[in-house]
C-alpha atoms as a PDB file:
ATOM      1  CA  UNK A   1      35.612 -57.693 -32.434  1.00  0.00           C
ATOM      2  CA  UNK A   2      34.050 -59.937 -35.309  1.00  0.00           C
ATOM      3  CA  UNK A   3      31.136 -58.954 -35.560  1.00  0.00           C
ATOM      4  CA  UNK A   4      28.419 -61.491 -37.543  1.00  0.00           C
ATOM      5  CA  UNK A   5      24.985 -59.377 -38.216  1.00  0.00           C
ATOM      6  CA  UNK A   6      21.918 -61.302 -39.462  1.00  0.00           C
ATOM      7  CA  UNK A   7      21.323 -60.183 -43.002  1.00  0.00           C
ATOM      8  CA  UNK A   8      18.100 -59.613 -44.726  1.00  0.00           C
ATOM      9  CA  UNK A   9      17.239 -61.108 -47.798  1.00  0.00           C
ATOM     10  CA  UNK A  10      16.527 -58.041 -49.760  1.00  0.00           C
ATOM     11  CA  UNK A  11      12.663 -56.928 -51.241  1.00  0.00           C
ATOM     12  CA  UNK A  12      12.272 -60.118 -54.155  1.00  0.00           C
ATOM     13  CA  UNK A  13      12.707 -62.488 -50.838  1.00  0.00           C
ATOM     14  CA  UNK A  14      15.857 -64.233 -53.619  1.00  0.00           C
ATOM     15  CA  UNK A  15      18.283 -65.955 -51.680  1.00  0.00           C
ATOM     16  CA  UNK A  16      22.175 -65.842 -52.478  1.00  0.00           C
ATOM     17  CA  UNK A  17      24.556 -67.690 -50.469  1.00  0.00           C
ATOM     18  CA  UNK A  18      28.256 -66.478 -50.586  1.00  0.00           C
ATOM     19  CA  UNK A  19      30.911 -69.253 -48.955  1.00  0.00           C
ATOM     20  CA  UNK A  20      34.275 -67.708 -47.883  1.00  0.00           C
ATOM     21  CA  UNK A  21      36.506 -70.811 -48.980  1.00  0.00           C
ATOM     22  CA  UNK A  22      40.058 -68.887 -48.034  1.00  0.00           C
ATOM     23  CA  UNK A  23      40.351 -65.648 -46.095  1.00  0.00           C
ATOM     24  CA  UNK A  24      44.029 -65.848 -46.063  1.00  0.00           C
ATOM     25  CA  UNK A  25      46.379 -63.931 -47.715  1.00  0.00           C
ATOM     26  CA  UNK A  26      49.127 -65.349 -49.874  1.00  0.00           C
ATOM     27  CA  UNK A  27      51.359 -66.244 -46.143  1.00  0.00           C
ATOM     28  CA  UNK A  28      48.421 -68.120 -45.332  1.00  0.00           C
ATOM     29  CA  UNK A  29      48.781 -66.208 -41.871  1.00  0.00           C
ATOM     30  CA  UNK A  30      47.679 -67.817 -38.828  1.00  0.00           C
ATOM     31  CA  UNK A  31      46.753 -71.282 -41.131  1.00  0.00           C
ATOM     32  CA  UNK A  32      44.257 -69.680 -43.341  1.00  0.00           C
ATOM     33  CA  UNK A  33      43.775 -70.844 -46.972  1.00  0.00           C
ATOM     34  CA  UNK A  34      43.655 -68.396 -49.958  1.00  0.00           C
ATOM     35  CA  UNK A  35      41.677 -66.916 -51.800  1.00  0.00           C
ATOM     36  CA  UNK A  36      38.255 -68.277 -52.776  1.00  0.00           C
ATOM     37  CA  UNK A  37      34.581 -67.724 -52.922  1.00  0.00           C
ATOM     38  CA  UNK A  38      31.583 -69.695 -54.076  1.00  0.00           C
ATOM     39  CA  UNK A  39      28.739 -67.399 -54.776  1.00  0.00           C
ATOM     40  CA  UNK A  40      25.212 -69.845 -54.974  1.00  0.00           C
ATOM     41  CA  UNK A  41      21.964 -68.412 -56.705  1.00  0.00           C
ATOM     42  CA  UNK A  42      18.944 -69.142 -58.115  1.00  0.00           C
ATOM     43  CA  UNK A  43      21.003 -68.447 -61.526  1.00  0.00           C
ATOM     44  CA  UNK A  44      23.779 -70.345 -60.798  1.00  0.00           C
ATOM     45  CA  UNK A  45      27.015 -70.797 -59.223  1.00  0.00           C
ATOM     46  CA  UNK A  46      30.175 -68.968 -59.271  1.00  0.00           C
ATOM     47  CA  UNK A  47      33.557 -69.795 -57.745  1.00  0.00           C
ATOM     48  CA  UNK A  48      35.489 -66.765 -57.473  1.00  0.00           C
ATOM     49  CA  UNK A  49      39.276 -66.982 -57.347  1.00  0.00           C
ATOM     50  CA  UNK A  50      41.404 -70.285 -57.077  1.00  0.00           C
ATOM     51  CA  UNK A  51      44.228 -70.393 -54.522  1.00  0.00           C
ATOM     52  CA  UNK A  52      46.580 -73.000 -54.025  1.00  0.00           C
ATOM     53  CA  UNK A  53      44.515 -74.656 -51.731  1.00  0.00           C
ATOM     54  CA  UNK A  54      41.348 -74.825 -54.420  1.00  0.00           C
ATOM     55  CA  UNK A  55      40.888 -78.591 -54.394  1.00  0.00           C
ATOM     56  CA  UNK A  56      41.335 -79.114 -50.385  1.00  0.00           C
ATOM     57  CA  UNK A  57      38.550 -76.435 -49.903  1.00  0.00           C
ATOM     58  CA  UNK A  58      35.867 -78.158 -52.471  1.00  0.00           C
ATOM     59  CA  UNK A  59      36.009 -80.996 -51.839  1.00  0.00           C
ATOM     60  CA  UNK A  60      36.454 -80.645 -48.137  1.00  0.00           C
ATOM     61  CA  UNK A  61      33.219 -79.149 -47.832  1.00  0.00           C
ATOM     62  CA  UNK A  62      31.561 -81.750 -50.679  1.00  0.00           C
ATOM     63  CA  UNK A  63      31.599 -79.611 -53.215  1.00  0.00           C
ATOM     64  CA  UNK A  64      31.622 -80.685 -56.553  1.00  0.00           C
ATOM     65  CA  UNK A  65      34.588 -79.826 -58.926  1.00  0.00           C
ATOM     66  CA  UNK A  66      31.810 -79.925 -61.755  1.00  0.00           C
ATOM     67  CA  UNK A  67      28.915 -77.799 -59.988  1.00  0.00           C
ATOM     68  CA  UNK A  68      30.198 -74.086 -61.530  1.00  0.00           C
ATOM     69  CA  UNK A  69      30.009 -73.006 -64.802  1.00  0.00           C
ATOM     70  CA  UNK A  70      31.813 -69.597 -63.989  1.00  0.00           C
ATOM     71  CA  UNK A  71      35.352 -69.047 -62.671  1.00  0.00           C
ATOM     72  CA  UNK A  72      36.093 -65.461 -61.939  1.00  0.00           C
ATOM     73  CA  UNK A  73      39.824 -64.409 -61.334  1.00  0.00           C
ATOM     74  CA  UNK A  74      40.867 -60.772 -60.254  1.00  0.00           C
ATOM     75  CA  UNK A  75      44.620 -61.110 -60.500  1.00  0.00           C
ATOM     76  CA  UNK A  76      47.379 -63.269 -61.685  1.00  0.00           C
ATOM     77  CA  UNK A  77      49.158 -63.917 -58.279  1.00  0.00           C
ATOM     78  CA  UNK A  78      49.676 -67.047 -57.373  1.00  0.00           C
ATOM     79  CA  UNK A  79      47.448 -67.112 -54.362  1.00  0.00           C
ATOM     80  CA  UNK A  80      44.754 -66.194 -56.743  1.00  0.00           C
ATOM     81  CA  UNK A  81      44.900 -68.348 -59.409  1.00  0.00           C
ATOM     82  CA  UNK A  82      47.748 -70.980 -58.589  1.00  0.00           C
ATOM     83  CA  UNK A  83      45.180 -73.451 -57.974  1.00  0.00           C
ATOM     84  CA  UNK A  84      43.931 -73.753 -61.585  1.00  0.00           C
ATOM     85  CA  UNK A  85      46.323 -76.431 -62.486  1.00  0.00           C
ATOM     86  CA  UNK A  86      44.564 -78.889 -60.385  1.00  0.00           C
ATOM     87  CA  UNK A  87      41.346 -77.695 -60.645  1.00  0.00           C
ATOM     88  CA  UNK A  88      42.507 -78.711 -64.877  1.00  0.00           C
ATOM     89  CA  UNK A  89      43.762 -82.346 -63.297  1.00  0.00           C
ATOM     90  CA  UNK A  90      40.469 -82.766 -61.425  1.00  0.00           C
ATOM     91  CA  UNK A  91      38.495 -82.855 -65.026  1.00  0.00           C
ATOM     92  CA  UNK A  92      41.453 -84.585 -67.140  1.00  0.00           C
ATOM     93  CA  UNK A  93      41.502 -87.430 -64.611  1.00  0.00           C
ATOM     94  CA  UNK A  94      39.166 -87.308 -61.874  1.00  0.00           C
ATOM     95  CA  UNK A  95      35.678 -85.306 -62.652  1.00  0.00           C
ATOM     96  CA  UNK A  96      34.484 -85.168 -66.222  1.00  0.00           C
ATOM     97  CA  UNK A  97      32.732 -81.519 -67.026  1.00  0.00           C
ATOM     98  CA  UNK A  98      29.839 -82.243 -68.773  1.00  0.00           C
ATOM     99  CA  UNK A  99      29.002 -78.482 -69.462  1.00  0.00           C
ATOM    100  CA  UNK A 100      32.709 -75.526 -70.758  1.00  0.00           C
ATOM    101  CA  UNK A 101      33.831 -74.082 -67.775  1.00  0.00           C
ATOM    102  CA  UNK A 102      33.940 -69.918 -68.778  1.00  0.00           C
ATOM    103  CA  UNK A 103      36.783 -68.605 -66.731  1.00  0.00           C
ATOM    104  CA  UNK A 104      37.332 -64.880 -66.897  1.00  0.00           C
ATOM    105  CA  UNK A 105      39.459 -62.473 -65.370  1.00  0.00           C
ATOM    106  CA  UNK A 106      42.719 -59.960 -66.548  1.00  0.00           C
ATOM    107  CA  UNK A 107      44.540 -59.849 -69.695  1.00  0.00           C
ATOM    108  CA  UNK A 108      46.740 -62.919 -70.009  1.00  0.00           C
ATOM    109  CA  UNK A 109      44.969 -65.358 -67.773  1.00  0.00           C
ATOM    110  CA  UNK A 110      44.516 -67.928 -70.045  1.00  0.00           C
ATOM    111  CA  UNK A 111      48.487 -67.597 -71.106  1.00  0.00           C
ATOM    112  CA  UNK A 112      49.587 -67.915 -67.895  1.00  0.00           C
ATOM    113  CA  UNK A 113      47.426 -70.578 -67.107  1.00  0.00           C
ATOM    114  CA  UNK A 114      48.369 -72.906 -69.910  1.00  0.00           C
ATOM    115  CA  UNK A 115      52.177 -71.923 -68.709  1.00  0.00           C
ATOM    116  CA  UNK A 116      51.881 -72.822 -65.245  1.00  0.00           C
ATOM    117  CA  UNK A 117      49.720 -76.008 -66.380  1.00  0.00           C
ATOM    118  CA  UNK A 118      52.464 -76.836 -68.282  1.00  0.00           C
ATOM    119  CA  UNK A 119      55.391 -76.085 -65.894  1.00  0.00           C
ATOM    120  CA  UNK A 120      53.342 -78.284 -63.097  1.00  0.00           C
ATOM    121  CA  UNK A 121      52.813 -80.944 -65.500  1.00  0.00           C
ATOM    122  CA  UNK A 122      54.746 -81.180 -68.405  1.00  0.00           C
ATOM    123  CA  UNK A 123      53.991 -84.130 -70.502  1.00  0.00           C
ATOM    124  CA  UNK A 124      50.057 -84.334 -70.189  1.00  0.00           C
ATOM    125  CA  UNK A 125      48.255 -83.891 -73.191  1.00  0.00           C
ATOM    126  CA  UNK A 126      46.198 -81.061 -72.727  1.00  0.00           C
ATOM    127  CA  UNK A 127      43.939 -80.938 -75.665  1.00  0.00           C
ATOM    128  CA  UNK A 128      41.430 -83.563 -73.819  1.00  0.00           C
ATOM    129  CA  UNK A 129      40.366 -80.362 -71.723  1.00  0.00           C
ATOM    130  CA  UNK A 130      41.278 -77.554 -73.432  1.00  0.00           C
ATOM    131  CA  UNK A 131      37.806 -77.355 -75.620  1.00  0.00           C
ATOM    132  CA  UNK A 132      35.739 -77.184 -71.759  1.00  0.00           C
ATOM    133  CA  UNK A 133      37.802 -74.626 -70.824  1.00  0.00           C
ATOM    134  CA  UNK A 134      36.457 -71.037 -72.498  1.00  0.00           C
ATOM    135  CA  UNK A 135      38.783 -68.128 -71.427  1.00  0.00           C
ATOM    136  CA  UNK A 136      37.008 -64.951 -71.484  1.00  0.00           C
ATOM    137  CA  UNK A 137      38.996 -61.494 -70.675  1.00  0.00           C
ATOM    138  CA  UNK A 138      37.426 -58.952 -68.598  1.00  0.00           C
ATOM    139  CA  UNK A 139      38.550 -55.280 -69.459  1.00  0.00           C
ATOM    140  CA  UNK A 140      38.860 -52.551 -66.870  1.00  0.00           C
ATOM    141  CA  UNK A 141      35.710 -49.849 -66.560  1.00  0.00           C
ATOM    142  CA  UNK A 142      33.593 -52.205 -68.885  1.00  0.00           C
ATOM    143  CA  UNK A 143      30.835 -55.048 -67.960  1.00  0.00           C
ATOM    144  CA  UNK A 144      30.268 -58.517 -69.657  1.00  0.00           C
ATOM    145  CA  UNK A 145      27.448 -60.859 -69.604  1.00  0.00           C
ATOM    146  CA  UNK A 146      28.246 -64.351 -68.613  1.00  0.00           C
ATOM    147  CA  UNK A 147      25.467 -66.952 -68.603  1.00  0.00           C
ATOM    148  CA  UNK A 148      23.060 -64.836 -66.094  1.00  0.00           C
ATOM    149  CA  UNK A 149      24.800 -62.523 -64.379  1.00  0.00           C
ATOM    150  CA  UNK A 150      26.430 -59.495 -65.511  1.00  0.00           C
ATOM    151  CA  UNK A 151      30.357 -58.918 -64.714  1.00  0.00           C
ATOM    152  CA  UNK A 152      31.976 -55.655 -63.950  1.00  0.00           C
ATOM    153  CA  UNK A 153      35.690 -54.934 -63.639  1.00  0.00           C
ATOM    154  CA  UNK A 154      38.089 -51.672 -62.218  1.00  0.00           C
ATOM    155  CA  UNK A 155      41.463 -52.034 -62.511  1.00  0.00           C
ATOM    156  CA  UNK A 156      42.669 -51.909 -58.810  1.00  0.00           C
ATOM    157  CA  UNK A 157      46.267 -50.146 -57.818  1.00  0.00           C
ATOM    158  CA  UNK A 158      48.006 -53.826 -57.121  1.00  0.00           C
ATOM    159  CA  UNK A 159      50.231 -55.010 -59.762  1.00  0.00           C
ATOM    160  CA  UNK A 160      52.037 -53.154 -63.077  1.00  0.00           C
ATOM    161  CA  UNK A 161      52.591 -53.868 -65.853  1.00  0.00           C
ATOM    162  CA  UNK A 162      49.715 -56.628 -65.651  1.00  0.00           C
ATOM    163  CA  UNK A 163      46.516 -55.492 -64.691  1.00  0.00           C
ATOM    164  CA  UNK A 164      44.500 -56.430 -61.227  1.00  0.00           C
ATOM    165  CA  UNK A 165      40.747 -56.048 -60.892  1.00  0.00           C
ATOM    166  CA  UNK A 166      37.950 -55.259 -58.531  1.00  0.00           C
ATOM    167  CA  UNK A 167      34.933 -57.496 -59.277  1.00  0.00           C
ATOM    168  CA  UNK A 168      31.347 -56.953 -59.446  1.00  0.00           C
ATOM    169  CA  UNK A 169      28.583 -60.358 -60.013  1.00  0.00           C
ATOM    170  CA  UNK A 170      24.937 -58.810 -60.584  1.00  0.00           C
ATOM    171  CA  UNK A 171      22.228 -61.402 -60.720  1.00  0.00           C
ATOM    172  CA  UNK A 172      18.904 -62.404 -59.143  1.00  0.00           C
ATOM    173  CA  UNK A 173      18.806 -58.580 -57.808  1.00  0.00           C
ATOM    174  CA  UNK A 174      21.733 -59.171 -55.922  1.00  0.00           C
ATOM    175  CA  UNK A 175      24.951 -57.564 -55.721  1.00  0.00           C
ATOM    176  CA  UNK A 176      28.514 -58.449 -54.840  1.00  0.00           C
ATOM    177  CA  UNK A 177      31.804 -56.752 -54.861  1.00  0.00           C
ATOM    178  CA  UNK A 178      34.975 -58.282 -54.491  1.00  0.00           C
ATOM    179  CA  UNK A 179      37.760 -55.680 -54.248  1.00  0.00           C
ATOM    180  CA  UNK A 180      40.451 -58.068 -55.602  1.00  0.00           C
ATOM    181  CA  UNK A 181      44.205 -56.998 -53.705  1.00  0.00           C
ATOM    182  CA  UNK A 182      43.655 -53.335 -53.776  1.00  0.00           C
ATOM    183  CA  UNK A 183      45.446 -50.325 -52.325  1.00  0.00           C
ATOM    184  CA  UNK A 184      43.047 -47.088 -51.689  1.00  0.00           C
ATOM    185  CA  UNK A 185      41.175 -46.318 -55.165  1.00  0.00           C
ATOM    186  CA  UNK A 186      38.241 -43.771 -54.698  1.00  0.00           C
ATOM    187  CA  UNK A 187      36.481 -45.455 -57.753  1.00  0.00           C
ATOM    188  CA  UNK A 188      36.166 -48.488 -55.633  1.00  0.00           C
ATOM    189  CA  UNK A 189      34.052 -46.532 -53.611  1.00  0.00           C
ATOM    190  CA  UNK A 190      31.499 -45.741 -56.648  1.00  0.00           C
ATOM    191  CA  UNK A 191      32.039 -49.174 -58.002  1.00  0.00           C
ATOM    192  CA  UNK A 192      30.668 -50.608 -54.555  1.00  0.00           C
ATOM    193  CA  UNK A 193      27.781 -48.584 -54.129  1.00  0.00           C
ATOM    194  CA  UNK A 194      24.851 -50.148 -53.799  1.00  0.00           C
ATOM    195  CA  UNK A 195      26.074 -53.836 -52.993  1.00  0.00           C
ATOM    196  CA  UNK A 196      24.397 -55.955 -51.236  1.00  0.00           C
ATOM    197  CA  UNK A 197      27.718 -57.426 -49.986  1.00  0.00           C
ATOM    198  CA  UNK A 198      31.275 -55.769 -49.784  1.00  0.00           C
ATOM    199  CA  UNK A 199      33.926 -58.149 -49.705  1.00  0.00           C
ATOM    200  CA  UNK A 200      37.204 -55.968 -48.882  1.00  0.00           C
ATOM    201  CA  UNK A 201      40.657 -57.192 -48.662  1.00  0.00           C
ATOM    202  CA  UNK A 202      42.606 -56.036 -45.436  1.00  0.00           C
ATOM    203  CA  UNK A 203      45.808 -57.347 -45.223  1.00  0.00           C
ATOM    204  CA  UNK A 204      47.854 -55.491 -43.048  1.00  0.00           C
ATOM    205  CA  UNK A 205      47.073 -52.924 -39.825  1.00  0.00           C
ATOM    206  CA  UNK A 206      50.766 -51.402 -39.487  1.00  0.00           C
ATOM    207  CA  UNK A 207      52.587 -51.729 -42.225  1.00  0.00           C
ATOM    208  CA  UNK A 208      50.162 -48.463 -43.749  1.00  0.00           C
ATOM    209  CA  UNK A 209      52.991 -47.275 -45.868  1.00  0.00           C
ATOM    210  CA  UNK A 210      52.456 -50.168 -48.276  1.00  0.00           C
ATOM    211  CA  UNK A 211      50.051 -48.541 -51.038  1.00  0.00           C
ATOM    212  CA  UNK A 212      49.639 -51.975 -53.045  1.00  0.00           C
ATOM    213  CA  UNK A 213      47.418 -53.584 -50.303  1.00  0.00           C
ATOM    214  CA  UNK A 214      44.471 -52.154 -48.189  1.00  0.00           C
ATOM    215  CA  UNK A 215      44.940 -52.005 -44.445  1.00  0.00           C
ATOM    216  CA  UNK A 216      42.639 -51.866 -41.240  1.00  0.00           C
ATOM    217  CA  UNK A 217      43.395 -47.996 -39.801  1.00  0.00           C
ATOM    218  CA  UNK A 218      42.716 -47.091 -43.306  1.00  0.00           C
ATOM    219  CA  UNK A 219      39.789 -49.600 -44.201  1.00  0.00           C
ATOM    220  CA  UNK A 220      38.154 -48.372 -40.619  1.00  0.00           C
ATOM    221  CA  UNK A 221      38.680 -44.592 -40.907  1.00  0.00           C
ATOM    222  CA  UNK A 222      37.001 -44.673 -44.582  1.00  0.00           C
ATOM    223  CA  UNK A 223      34.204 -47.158 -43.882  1.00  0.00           C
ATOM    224  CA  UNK A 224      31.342 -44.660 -43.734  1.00  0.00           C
ATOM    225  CA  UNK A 225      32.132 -43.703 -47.608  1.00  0.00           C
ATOM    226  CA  UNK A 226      31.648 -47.087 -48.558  1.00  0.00           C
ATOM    227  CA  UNK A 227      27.390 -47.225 -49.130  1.00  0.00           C
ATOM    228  CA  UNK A 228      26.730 -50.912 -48.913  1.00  0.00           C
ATOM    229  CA  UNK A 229      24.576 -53.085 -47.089  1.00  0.00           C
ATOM    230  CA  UNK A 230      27.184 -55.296 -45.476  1.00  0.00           C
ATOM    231  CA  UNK A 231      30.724 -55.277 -46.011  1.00  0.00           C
ATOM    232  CA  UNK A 232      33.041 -58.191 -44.754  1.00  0.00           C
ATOM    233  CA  UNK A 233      37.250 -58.214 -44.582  1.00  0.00           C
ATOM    234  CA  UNK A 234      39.246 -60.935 -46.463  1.00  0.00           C
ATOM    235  CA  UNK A 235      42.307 -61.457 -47.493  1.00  0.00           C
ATOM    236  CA  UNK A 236      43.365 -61.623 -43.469  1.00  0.00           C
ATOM    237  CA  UNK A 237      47.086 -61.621 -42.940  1.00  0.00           C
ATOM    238  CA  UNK A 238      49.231 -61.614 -39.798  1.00  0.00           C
ATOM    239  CA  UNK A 239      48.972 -57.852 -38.673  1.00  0.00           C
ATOM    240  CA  UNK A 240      45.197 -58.247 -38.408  1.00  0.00           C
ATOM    241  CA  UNK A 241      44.610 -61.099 -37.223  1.00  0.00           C
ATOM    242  CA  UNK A 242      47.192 -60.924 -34.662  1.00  0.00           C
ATOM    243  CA  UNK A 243      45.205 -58.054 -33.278  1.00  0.00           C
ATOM    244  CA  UNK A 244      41.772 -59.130 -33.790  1.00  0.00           C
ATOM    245  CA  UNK A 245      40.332 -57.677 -30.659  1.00  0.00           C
ATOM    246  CA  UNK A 246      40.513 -54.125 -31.829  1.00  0.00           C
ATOM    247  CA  UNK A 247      39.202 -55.035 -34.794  1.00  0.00           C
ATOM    248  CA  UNK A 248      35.343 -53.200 -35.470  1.00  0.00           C
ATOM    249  CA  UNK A 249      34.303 -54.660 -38.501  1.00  0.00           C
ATOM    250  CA  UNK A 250      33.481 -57.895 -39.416  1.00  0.00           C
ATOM    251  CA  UNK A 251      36.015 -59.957 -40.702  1.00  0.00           C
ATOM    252  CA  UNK A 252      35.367 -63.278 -42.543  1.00  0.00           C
ATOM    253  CA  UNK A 253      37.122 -66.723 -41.784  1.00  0.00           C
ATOM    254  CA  UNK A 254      37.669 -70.177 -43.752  1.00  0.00           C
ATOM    255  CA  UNK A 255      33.866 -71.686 -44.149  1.00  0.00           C
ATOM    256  CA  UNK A 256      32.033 -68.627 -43.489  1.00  0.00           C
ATOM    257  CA  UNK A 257      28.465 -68.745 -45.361  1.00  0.00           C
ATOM    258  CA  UNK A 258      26.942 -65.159 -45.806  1.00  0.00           C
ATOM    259  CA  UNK A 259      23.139 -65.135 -47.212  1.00  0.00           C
ATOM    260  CA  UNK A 260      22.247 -61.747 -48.913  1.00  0.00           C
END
């Protein structure tokens, strides 16, 4: 059952808007693109995550390539940050930043970036963009402050030797968690106290023996320890969706607009 409550907007009456861009999860099961959020508030705009399919999902709902200042990535997978090289193309060629994009996220995001940039597209000259483009690296169990908002990071159980995170954006009063790919990790439950939205990957419903992703029996049997005002399932793949009516919490799709 997906379930689509009307949310409040919280005691200061501020209004955040998050837009699910991709839902999917790196099979793009049942046609749905990866990951990506766009988080809009009075303080700005975040995009959170970059999937392949990045640049279809902007500017397919008119969004401007130029309109963040803040690109948060929770893991180097491709379906989390393989869009990045064209995201880079849009503002060599296409859409001039006028402002540095900051773009934070796990250890060795900016090396793998430039790599994959290069492999992509290997005789571009890269220095046009590389001075907009401010790399910042988020450590695990630690918070940053990045224009207005205030970024916290756990490592989630995904990927060794590189390291995976859970997200947290505070700003305007408003809280959201991302829990990044994820298998069980009781200090996600601490880290998502309090949120104001819960955005919680759930990738598989019978394939529980995989520890590296979250999955629905466990998600739903564990969903009263989570304390947060509204929690919504991404990172959709084929066991779940395939069996969507026995589903009892809310899952997210492509386009979704949450207000918090």
């Amino acid at each position: 059952m997906n379930q689509n409550p009307t949310a409040s907007n919280g005691a200061n009456g501020t209004k955040v808007t998050v837009t699910l861009l991709g839902t999917g999860d790196a099979f793009a099961s049942f046609g749905r693109s990866q990951a990506g959020y766009l988080i809009d508030a009075p303080a700005g705009r975040i995009l959170m995550e970059a999937g392949p399919g990045l640049m279809q999902a902007l500017k397919g709902g008119g969004i401007s390539t130029d309109s963040f200042d803040l690109l948060l990535i929770s893991h180097l997978h491709g379906d989390h940050f393989g869009g990045l090289p064209f995201l880079i193309l849009d503002y060599m060629w296409e859409t001039r930043r006028k402002k540095a994009l900051t773009i934070a996220g796990p250890a060795k995001l900016e090396e793998r970036t430039w790599t994959l940039v290069r492999t992509m597209f290997p005789h571009f000259e890269l220095d046009q963009i590389k001075h907009k483009l401010k790399f910042v690296v988020l450590e695990p169990g630690s918070s940053t402050r990045l224009g207005k908002f205030k970024v916290s990071a756990i490592r989630s159980p995904h990927t060794k030797p590189d390291i995976s995170l859970s997200l947290r954006v505070d700003g305007g009063g408003k809280s959201i968690v991302f829990s990044g790919d994820s298998g069980w990790n009781d200090e996600l439950v601490d880290f998502s106290e309090g949120a104001d939205l819960f955005l919680c990957e759930c990738t598989y419903f019978e394939s529980a023996h995989l520890k590296f992703h979250l999955n629905y029996p466990l998600l739903a049997a564990n969903r009263d320890k989570f304390k947060v005002r509204r929690m919504v399932l991404t990172h959709l793949g084929r066991e779940v969706l395939s069996r969507e009516d026995e589903i009892a919490l809310e899952m997210g799709y492509d386009g979704m607009k949450i207000k918090i």
